[in-house]
ModelCIF file with pLDDT and N, C-alpha, C, O atoms, coordinates in Angstrom:
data_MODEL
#
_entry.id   MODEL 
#
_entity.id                         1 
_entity.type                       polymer 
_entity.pdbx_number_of_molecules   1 
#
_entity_poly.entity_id                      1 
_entity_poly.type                           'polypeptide(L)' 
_entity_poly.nstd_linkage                   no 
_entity_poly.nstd_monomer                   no 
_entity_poly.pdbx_seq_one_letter_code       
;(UNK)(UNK)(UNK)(UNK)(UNK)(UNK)(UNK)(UNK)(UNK)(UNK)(UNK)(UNK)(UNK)(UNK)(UNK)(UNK)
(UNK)(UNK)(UNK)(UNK)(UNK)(UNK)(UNK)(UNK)(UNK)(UNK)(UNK)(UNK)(UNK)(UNK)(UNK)(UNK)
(UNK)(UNK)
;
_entity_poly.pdbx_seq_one_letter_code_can   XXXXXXXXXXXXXXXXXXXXXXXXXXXXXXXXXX 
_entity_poly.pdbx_strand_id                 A 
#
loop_
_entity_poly_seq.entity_id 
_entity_poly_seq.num 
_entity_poly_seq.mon_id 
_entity_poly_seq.hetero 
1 1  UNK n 
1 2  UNK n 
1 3  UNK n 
1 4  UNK n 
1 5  UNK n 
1 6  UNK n 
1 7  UNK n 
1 8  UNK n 
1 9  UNK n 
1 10 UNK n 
1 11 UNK n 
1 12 UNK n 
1 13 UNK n 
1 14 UNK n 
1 15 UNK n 
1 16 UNK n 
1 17 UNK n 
1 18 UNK n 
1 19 UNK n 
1 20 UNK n 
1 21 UNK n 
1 22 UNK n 
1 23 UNK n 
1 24 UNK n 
1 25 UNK n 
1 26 UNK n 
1 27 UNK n 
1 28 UNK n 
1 29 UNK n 
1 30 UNK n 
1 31 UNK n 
1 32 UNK n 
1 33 UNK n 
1 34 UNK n 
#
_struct_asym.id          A 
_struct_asym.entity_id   1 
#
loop_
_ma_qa_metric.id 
_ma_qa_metric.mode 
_ma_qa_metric.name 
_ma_qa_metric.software_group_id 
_ma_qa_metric.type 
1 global pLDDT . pLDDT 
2 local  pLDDT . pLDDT 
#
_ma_qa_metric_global.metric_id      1 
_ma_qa_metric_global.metric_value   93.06 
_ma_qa_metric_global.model_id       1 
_ma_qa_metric_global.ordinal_id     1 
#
loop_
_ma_qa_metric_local.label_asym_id 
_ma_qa_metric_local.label_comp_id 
_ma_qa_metric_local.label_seq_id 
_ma_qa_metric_local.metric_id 
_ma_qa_metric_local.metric_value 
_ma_qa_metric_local.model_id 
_ma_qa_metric_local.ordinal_id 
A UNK 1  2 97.00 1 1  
A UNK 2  2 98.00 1 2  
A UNK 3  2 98.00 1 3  
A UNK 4  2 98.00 1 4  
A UNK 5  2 98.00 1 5  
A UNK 6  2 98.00 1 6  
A UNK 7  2 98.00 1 7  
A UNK 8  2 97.00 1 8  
A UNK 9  2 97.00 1 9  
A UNK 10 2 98.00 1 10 
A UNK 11 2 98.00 1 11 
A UNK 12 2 97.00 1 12 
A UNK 13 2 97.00 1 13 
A UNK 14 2 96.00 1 14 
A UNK 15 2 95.00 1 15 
A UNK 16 2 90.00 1 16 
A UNK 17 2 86.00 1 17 
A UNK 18 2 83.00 1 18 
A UNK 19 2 86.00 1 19 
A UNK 20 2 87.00 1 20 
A UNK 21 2 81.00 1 21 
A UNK 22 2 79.00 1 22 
A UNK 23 2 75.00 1 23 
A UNK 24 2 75.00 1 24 
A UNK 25 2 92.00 1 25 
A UNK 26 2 96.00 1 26 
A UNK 27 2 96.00 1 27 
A UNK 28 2 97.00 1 28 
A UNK 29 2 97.00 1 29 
A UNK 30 2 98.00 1 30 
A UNK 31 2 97.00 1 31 
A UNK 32 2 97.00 1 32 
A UNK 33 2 97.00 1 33 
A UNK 34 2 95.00 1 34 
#
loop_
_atom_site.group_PDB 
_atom_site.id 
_atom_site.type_symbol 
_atom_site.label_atom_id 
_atom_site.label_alt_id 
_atom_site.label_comp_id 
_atom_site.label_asym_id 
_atom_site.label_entity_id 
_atom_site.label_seq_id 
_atom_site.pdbx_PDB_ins_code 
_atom_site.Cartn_x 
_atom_site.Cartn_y 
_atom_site.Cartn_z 
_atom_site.occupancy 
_atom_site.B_iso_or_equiv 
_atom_site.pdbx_formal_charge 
_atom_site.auth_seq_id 
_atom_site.auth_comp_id 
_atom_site.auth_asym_id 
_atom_site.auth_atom_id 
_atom_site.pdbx_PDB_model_num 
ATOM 1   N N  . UNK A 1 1  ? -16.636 196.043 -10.706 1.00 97.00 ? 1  UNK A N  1 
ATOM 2   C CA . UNK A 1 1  ? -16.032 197.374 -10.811 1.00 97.00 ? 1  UNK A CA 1 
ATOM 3   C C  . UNK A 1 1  ? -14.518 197.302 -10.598 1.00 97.00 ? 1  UNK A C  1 
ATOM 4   O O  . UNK A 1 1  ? -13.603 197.971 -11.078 1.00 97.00 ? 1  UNK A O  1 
ATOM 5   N N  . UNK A 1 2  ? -14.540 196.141 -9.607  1.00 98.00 ? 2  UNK A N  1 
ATOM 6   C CA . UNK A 1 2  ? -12.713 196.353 -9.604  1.00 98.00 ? 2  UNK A CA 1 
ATOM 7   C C  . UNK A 1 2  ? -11.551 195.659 -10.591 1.00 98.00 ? 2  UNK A C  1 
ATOM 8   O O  . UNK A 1 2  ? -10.357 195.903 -10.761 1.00 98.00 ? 2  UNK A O  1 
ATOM 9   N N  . UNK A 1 3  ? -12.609 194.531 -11.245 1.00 98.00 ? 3  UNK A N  1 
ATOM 10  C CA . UNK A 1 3  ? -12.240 194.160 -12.667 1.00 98.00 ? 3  UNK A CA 1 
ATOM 11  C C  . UNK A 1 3  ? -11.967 195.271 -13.840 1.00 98.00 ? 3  UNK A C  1 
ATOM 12  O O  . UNK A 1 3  ? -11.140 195.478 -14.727 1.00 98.00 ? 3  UNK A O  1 
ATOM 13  N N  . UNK A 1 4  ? -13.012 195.787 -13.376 1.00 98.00 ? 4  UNK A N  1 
ATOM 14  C CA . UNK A 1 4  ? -13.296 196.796 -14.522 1.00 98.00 ? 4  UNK A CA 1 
ATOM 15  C C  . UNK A 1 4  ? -11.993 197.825 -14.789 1.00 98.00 ? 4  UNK A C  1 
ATOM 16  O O  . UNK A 1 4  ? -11.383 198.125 -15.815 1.00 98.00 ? 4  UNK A O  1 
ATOM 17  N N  . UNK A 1 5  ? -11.834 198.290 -13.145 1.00 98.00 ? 5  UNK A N  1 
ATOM 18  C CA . UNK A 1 5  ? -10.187 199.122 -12.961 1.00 98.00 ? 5  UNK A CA 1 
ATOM 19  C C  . UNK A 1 5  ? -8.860  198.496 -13.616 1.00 98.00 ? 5  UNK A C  1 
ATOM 20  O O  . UNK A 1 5  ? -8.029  198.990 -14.377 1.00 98.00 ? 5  UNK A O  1 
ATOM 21  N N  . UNK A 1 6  ? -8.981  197.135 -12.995 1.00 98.00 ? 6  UNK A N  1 
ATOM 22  C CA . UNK A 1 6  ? -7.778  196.679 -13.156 1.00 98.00 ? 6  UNK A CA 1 
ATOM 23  C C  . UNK A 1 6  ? -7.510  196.579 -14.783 1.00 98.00 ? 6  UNK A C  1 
ATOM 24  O O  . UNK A 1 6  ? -6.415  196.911 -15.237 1.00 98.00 ? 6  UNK A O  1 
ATOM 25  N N  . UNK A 1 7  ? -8.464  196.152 -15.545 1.00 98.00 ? 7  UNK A N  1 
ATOM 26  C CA . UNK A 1 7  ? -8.229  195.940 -17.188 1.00 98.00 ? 7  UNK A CA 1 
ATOM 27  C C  . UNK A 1 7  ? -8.390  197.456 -17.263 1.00 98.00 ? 7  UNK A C  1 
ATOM 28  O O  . UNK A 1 7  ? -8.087  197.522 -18.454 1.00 98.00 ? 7  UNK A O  1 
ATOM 29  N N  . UNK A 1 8  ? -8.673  198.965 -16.868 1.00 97.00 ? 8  UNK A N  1 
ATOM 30  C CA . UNK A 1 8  ? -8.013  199.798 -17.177 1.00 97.00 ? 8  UNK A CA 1 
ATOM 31  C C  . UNK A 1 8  ? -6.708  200.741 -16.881 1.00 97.00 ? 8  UNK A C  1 
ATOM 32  O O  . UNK A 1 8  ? -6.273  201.788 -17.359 1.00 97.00 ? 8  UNK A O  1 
ATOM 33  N N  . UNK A 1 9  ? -6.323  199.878 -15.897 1.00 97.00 ? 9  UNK A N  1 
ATOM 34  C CA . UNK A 1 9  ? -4.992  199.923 -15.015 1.00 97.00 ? 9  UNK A CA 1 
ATOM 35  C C  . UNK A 1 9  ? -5.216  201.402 -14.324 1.00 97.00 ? 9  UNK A C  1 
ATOM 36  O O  . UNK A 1 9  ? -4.580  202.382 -14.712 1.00 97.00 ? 9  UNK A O  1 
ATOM 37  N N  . UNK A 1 10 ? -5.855  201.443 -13.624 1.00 98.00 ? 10 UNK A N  1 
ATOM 38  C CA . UNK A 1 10 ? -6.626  202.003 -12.928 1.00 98.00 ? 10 UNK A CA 1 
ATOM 39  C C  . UNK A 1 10 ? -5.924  201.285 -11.391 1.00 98.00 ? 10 UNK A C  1 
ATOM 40  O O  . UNK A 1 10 ? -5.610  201.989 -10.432 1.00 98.00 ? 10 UNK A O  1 
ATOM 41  N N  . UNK A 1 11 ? -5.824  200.269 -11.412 1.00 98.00 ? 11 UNK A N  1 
ATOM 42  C CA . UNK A 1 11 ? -5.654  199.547 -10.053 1.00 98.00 ? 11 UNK A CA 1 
ATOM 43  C C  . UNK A 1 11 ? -4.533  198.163 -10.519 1.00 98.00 ? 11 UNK A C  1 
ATOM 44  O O  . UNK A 1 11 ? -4.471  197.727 -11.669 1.00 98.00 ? 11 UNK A O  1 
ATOM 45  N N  . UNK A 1 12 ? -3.884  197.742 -9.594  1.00 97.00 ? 12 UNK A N  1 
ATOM 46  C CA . UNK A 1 12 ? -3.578  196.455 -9.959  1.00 97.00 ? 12 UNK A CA 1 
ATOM 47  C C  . UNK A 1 12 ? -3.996  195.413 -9.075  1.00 97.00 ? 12 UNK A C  1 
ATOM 48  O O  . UNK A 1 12 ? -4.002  195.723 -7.884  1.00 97.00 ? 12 UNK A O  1 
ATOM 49  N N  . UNK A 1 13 ? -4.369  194.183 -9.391  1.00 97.00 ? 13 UNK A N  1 
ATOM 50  C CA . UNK A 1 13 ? -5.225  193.233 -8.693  1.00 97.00 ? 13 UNK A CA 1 
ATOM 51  C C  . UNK A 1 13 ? -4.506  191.942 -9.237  1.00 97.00 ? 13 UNK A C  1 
ATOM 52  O O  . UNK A 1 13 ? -4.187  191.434 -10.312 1.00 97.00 ? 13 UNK A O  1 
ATOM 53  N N  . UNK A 1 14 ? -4.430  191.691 -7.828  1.00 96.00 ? 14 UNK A N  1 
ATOM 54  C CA . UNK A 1 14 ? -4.526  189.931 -7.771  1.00 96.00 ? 14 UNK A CA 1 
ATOM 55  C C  . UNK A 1 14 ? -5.490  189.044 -7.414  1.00 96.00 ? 14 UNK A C  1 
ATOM 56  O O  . UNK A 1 14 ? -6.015  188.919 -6.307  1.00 96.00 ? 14 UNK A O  1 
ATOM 57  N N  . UNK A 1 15 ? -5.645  188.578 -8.175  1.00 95.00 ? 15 UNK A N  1 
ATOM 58  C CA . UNK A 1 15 ? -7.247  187.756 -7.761  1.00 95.00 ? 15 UNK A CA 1 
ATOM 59  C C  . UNK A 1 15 ? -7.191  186.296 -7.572  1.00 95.00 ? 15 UNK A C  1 
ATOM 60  O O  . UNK A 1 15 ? -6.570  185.647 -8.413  1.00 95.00 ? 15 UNK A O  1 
ATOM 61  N N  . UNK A 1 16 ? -7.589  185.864 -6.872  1.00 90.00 ? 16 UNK A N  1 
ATOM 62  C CA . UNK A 1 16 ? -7.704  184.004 -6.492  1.00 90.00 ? 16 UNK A CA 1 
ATOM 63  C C  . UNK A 1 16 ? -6.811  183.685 -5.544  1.00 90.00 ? 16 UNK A C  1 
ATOM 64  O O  . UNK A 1 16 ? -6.476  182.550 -5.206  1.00 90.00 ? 16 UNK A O  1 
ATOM 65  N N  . UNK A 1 17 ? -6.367  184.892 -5.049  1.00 86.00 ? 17 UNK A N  1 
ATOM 66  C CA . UNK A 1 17 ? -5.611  184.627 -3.916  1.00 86.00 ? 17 UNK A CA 1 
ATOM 67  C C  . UNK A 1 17 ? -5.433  185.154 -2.563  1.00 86.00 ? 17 UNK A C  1 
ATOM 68  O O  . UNK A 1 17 ? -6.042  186.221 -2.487  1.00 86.00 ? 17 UNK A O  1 
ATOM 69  N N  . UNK A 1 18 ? -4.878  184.867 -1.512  1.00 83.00 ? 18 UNK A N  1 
ATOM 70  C CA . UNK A 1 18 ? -5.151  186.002 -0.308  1.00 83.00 ? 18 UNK A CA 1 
ATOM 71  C C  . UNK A 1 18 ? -3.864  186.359 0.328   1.00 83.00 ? 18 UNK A C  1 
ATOM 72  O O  . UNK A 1 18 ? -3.728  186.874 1.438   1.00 83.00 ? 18 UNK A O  1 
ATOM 73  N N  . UNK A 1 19 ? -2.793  185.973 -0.638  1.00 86.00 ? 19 UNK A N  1 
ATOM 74  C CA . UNK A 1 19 ? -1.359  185.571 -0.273  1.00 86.00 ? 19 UNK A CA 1 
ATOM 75  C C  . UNK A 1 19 ? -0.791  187.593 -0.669  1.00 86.00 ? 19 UNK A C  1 
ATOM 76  O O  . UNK A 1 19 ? -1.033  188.157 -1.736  1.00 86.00 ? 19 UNK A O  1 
ATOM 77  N N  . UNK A 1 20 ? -0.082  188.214 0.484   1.00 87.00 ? 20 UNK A N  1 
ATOM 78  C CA . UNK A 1 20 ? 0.217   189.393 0.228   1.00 87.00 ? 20 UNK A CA 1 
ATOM 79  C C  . UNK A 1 20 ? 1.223   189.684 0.968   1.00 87.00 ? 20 UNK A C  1 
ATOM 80  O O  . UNK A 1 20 ? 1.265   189.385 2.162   1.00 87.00 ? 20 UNK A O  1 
ATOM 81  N N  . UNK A 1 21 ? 2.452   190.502 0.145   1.00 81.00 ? 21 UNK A N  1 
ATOM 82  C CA . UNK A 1 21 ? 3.487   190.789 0.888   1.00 81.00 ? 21 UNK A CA 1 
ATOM 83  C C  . UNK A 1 21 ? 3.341   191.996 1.694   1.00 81.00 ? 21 UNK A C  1 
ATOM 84  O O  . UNK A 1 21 ? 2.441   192.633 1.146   1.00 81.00 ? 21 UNK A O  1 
ATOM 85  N N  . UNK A 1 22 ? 3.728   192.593 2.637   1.00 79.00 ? 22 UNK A N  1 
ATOM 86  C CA . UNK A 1 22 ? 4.217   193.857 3.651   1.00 79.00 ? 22 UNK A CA 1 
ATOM 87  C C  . UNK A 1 22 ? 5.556   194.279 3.353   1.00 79.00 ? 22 UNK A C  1 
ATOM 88  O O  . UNK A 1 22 ? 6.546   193.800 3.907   1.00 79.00 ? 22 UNK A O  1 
ATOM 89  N N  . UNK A 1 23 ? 5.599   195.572 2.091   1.00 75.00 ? 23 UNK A N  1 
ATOM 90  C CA . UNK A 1 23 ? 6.942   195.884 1.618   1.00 75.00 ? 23 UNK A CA 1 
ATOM 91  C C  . UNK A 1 23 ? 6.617   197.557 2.427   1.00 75.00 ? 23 UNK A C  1 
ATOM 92  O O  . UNK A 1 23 ? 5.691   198.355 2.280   1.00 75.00 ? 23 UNK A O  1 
ATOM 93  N N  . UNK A 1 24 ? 7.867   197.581 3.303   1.00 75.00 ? 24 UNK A N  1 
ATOM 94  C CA . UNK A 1 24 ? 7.950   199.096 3.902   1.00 75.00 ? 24 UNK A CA 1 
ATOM 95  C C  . UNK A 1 24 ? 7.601   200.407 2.867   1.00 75.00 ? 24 UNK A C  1 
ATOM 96  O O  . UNK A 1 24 ? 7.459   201.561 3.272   1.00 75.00 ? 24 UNK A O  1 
ATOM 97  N N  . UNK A 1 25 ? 7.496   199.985 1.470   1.00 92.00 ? 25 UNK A N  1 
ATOM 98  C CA . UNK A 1 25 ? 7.243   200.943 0.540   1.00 92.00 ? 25 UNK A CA 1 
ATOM 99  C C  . UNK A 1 25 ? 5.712   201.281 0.649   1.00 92.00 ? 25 UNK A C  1 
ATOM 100 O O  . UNK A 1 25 ? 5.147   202.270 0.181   1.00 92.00 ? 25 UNK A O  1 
ATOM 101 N N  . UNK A 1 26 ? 5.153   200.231 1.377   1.00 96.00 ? 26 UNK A N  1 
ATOM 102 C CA . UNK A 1 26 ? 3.220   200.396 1.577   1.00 96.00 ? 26 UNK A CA 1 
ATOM 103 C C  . UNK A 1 26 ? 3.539   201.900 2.473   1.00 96.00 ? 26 UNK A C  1 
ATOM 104 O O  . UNK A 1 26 ? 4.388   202.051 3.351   1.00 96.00 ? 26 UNK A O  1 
ATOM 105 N N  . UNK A 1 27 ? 2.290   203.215 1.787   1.00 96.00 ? 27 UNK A N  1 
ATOM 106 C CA . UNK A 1 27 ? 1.968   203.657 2.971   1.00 96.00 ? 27 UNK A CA 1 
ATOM 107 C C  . UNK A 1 27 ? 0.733   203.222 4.050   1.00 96.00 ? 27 UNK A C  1 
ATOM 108 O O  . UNK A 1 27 ? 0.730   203.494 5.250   1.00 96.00 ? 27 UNK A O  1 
ATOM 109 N N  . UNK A 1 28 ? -0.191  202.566 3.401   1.00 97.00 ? 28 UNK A N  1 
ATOM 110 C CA . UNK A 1 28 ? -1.165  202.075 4.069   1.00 97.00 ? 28 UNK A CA 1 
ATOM 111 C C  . UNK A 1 28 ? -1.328  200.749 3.822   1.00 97.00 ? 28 UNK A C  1 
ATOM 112 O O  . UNK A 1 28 ? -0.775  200.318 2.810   1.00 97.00 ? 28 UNK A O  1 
ATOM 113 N N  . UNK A 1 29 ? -2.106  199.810 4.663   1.00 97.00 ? 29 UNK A N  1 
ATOM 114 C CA . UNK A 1 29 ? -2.508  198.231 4.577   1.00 97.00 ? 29 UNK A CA 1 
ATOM 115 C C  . UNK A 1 29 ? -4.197  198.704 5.239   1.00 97.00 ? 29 UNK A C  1 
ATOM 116 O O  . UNK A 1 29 ? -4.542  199.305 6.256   1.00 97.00 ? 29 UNK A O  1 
ATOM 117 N N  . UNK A 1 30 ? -5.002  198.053 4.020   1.00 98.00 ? 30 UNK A N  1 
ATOM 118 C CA . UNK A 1 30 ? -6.572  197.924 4.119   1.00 98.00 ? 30 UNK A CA 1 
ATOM 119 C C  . UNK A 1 30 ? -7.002  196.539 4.134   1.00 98.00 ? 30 UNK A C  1 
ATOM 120 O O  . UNK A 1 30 ? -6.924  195.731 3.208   1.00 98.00 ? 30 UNK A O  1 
ATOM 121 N N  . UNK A 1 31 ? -7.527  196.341 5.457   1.00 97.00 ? 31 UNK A N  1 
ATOM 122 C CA . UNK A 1 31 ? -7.785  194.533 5.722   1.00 97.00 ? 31 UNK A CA 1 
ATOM 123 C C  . UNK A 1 31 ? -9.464  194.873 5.294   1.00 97.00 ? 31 UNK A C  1 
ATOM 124 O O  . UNK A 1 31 ? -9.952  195.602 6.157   1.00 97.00 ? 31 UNK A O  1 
ATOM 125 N N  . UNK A 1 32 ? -10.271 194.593 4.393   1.00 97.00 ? 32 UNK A N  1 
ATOM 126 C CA . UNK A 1 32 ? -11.516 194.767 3.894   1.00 97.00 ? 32 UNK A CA 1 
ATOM 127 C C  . UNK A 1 32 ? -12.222 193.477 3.451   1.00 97.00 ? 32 UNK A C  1 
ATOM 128 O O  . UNK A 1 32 ? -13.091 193.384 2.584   1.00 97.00 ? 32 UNK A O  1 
ATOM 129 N N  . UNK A 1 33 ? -11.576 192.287 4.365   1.00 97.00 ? 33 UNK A N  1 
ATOM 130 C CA . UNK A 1 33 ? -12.287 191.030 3.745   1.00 97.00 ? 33 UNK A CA 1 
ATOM 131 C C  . UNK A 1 33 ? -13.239 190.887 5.093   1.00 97.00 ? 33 UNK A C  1 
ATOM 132 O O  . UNK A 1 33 ? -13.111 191.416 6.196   1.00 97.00 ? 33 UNK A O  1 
ATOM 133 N N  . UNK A 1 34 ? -14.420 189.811 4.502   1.00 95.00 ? 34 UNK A N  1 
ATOM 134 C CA . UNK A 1 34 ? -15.197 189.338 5.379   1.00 95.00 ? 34 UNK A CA 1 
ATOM 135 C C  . UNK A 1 34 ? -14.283 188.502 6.480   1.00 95.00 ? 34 UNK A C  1 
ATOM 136 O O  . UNK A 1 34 ? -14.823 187.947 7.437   1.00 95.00 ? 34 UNK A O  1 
#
């Protein structure tokens, strides 16, 4: 499903990675990994 978003740009996704910046422009950060 979140494939599904991203090829309708719906979302943007990076995938194969776990590498993520903290730009003060975030209003929120969701830690949702195992």
């Amino acid at each position: 499903e979140l494939l599904k978003y991203a090829d309708d740009g719906r979302i943007t996704l990076t995938l194969g990675t776990s590498e993520y910046g903290t730009d003060r422009k975030l209003a929120f950060v969701l830690a949702c990994t195992d």
